[in-house]
C-alpha atoms as a PDB file:
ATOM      1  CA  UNK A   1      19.397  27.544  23.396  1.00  0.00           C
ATOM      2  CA  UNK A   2      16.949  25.158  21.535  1.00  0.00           C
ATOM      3  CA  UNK A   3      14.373  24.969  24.404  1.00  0.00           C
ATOM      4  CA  UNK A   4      11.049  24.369  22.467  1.00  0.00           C
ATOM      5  CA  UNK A   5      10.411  22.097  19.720  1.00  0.00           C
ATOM      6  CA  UNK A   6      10.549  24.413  17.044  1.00  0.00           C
ATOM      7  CA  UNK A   7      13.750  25.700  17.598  1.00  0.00           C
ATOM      8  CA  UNK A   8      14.769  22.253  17.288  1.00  0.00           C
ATOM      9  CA  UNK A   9      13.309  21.903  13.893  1.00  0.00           C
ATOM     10  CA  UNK A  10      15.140  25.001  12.914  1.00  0.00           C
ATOM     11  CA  UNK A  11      18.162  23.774  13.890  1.00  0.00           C
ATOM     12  CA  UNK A  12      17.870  20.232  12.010  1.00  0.00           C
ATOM     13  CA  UNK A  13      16.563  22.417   9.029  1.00  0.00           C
ATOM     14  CA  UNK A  14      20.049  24.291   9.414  1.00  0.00           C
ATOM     15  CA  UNK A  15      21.757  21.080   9.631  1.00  0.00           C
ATOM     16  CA  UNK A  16      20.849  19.768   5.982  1.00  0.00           C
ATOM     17  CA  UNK A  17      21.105  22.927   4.426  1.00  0.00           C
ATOM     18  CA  UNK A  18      24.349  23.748   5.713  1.00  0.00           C
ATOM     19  CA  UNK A  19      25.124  19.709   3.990  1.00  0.00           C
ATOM     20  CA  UNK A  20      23.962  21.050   0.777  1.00  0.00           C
ATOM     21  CA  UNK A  21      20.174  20.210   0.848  1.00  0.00           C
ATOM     22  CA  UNK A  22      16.911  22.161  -0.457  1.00  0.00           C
ATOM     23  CA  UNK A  23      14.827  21.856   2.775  1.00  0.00           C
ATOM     24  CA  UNK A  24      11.404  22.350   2.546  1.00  0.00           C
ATOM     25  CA  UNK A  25       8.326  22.165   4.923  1.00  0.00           C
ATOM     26  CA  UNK A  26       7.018  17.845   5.097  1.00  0.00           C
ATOM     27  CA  UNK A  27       3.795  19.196   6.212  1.00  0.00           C
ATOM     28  CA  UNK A  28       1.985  17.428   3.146  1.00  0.00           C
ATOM     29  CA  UNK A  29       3.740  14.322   3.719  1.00  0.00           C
ATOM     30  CA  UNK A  30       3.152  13.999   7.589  1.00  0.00           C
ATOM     31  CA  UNK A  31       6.779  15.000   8.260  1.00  0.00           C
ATOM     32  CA  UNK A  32       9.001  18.063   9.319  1.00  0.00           C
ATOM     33  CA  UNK A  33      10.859  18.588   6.797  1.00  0.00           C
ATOM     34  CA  UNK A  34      11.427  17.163   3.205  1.00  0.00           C
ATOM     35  CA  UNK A  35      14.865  17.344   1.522  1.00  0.00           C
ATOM     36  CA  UNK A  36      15.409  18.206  -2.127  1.00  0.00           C
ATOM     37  CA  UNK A  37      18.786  17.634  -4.107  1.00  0.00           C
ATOM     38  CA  UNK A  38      18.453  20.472  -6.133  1.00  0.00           C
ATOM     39  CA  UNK A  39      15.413  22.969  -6.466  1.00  0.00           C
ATOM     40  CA  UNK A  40      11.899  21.492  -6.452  1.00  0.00           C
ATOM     41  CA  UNK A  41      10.809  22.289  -9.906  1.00  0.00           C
ATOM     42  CA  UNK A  42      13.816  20.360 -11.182  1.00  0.00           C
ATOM     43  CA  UNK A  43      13.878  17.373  -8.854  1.00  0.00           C
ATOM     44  CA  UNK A  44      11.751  15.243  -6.159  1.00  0.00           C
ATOM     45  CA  UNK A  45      13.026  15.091  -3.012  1.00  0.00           C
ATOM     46  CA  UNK A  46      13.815  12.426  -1.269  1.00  0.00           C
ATOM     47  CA  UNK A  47      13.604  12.227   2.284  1.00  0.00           C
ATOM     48  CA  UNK A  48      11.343  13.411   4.920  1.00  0.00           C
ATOM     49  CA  UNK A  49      12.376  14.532   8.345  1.00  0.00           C
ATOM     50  CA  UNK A  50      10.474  13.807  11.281  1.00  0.00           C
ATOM     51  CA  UNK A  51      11.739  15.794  14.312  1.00  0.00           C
ATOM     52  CA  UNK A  52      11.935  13.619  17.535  1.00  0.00           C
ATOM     53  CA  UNK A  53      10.800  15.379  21.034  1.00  0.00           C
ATOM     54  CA  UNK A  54      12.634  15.439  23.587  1.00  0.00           C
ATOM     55  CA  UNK A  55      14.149  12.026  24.792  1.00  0.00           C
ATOM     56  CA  UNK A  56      10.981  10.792  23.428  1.00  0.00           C
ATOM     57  CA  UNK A  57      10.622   7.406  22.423  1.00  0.00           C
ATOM     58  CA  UNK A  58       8.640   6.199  19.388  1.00  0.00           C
ATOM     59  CA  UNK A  59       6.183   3.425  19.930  1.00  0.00           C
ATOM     60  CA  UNK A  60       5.215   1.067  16.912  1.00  0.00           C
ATOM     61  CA  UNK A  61       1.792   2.958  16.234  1.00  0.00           C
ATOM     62  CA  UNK A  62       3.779   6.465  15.560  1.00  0.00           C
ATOM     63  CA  UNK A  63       6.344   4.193  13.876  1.00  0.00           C
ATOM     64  CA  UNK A  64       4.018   2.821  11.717  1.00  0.00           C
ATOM     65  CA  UNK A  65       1.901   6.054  11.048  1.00  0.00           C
ATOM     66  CA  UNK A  66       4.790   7.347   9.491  1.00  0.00           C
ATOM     67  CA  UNK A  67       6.381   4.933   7.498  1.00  0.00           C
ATOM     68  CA  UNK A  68       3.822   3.886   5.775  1.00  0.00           C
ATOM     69  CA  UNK A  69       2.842   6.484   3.116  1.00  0.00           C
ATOM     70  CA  UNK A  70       6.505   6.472   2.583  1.00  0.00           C
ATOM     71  CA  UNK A  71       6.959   4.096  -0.029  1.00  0.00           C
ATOM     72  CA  UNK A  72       3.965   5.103  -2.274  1.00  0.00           C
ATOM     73  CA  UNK A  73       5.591   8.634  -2.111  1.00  0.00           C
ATOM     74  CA  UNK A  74       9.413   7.115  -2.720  1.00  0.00           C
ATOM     75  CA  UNK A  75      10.538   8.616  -0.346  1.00  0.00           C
ATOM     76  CA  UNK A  76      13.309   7.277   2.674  1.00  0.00           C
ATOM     77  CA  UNK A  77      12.059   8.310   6.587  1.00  0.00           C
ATOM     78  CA  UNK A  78      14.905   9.867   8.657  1.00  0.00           C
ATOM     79  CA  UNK A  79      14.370  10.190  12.077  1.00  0.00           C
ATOM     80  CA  UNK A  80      16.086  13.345  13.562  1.00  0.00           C
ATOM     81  CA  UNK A  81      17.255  13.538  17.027  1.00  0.00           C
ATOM     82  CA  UNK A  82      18.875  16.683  18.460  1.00  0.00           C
ATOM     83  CA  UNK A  83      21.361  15.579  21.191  1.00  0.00           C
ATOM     84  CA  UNK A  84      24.151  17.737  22.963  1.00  0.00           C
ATOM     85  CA  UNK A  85      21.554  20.681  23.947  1.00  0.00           C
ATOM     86  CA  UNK A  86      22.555  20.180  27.812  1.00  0.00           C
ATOM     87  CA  UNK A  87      25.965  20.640  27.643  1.00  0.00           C
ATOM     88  CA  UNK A  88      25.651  23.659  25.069  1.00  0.00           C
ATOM     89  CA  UNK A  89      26.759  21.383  21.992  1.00  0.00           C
ATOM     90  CA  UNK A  90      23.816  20.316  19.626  1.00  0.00           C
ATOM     91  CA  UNK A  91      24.287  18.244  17.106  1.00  0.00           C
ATOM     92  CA  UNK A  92      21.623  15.919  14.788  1.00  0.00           C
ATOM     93  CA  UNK A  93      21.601  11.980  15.246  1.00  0.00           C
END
């Protein structure tokens, strides 16, 4: 369960629509995911998702790659974290 990267996406993606969000691909935004409110024509979203690896770290240079188109899109960075997988419980941090 959840062994590659993508099925890791797929389950954050799960995650925030099961907590009421739109979710949508962050590809133009440099991110996983993007979260919308209420449907896209009607609203902006946001927050984009980036997906951590696993047990990866982020250095300051990936940090800082992603934050910073952030604010001139107004949008919030949330860094996703899939924990649990090796005892057959995921859940997002």
């Amino acid at each position: 369960m959840l062994s590659t990267w993508e099925e890791k996406v797929e389950f954050v993606r799960m995650h925030y629509e099961e907590q009421g969000y739109r979710v949508h691909s962050g590809l133009q935004f440099g991110a996983e995911l993007v979260l919308y409110a209420d449907r896209p024509d009607l609203v902006h979203s946001d927050f984009c998702i980036h997906v951590t690896r696993d047990d990866e770290s982020i250095d300051w240079r990936e940090m800082q790659t992603l934050v910073r188109s952030m604010p001139d899109l107004h949008k919030t960075l949330v860094l996703a974290n899939v924990k649990g997988i090796d005892v057959g419980k995921p859940y997002v941090e």
